[in-house]
C-alpha atoms as a PDB file:
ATOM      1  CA  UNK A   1     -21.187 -19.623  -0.260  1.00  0.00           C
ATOM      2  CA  UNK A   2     -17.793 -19.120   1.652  1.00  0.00           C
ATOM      3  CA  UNK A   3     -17.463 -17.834   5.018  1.00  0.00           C
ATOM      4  CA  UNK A   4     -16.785 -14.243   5.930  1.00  0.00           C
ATOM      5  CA  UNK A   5     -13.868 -13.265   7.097  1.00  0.00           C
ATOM      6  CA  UNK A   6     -13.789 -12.824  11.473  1.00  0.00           C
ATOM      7  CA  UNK A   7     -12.919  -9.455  12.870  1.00  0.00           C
ATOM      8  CA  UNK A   8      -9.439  -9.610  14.335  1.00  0.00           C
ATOM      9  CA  UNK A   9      -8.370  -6.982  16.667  1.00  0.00           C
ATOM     10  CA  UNK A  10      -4.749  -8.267  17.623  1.00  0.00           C
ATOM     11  CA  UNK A  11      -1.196  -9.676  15.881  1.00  0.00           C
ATOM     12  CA  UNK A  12      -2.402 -12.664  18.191  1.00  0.00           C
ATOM     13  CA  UNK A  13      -5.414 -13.372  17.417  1.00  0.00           C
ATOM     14  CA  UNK A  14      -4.344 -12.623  13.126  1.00  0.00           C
ATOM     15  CA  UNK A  15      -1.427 -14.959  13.559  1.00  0.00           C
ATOM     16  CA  UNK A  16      -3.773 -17.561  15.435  1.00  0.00           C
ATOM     17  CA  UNK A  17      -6.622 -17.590  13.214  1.00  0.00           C
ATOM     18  CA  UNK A  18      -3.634 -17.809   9.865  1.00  0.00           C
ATOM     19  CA  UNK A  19      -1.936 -20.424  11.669  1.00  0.00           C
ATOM     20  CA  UNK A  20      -5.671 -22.694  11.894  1.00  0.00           C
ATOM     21  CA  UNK A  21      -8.161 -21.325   9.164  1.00  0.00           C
ATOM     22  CA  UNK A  22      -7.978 -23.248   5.598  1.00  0.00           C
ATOM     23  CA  UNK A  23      -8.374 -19.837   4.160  1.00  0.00           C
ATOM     24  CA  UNK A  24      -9.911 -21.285   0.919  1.00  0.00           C
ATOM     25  CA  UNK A  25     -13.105 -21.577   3.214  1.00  0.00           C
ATOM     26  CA  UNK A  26     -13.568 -17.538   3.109  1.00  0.00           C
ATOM     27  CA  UNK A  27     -14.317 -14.988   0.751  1.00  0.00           C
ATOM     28  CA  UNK A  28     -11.102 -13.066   0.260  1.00  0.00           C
ATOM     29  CA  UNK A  29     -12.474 -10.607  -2.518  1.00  0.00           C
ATOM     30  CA  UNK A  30     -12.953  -7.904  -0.423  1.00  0.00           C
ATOM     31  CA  UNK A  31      -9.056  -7.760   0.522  1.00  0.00           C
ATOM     32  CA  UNK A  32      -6.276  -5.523  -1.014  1.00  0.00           C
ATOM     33  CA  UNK A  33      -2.710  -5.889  -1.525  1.00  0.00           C
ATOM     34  CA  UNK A  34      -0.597  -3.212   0.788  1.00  0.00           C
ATOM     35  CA  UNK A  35       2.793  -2.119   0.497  1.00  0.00           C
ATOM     36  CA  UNK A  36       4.748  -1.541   3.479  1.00  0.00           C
ATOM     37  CA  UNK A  37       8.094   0.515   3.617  1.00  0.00           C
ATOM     38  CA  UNK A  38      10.563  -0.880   6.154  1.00  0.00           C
ATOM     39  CA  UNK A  39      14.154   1.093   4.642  1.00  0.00           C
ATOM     40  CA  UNK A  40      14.901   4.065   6.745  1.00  0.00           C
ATOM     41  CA  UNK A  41      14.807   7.670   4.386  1.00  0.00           C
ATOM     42  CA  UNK A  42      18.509   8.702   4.668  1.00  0.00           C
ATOM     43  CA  UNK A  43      17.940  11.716   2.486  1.00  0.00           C
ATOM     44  CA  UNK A  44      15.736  14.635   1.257  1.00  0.00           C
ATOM     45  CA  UNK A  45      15.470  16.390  -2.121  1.00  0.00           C
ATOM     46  CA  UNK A  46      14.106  19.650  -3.319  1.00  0.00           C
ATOM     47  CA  UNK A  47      12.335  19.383  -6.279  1.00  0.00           C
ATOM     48  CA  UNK A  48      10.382  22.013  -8.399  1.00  0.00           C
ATOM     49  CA  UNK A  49       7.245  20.723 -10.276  1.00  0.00           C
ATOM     50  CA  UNK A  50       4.314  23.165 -11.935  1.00  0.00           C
ATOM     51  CA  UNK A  51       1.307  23.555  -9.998  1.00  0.00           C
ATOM     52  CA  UNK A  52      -0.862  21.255 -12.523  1.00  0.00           C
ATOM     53  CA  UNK A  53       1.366  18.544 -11.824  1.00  0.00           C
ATOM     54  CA  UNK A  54       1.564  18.376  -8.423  1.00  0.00           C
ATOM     55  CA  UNK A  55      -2.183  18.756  -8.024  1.00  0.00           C
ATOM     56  CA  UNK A  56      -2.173  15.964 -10.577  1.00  0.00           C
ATOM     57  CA  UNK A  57       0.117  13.928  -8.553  1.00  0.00           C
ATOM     58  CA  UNK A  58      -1.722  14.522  -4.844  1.00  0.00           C
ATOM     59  CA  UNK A  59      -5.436  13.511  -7.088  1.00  0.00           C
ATOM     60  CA  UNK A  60      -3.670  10.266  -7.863  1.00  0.00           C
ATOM     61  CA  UNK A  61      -2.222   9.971  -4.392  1.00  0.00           C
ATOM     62  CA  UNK A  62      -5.707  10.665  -2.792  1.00  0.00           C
ATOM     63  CA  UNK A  63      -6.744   8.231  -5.268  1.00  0.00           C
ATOM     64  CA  UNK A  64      -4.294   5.294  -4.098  1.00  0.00           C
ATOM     65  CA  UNK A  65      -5.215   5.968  -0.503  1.00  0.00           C
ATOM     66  CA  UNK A  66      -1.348   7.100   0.344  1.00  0.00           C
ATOM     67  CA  UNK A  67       0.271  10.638   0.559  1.00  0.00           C
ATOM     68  CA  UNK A  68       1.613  12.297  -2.080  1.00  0.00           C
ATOM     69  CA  UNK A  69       5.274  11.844  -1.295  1.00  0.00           C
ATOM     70  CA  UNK A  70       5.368   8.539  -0.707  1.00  0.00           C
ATOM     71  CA  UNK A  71       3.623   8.431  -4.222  1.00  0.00           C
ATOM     72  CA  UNK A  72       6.271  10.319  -5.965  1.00  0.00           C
ATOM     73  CA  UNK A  73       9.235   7.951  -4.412  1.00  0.00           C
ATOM     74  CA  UNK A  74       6.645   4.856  -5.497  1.00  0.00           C
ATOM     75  CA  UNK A  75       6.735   6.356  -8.908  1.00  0.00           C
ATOM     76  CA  UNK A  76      10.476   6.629  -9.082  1.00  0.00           C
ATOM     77  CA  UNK A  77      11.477   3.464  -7.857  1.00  0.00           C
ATOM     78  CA  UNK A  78       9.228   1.792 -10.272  1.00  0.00           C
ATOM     79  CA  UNK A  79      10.792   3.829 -13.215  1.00  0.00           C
ATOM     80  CA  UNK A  80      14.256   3.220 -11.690  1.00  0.00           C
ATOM     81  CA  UNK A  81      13.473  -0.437 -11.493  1.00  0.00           C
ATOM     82  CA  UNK A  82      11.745  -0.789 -14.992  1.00  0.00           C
ATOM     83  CA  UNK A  83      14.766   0.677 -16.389  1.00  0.00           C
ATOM     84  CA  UNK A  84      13.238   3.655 -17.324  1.00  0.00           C
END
């Protein structure tokens, strides 16, 4: 059975416990990948959308634990990057 993972309550002790643990000893299931956004938003946009679909798009925001606009940029860099 592996090891539960220790609570960590600073950077410090994260980086400390990374920098010592052999992290195939714990159970890692439980973890999930984030996404952090580090570019600075230069601009804003206006953009008109039906009521269904942006209740649609704020369900599947809720749903992905982020807000809604951050969702919609997510959306379009992904189709801008898949060539879309």
């Amino acid at each position: 059975m592996k090891k539960k993972l220790p609570e960590l309550n600073t950077d410090n002790e994260a980086e400390d416990f990374i920098d010592t643990a052999d992290l195939t000893e714990y159970d890692l299931s439980a973890l999930v990948p984030m996404q952090f956004e580090f570019q600075r938003k230069e601009r804003s946009i206006t953009l008109r959308l039906s009521d269904p679909l942006l209740e649609a798009i704020k369900q599947e925001a809720t749903r992905s634990n982020m807000p809604y606009q951050r969702f919609i940029r997510q959306a379009l860099e992904k189709a801008v990057h898949s060539g879309i």
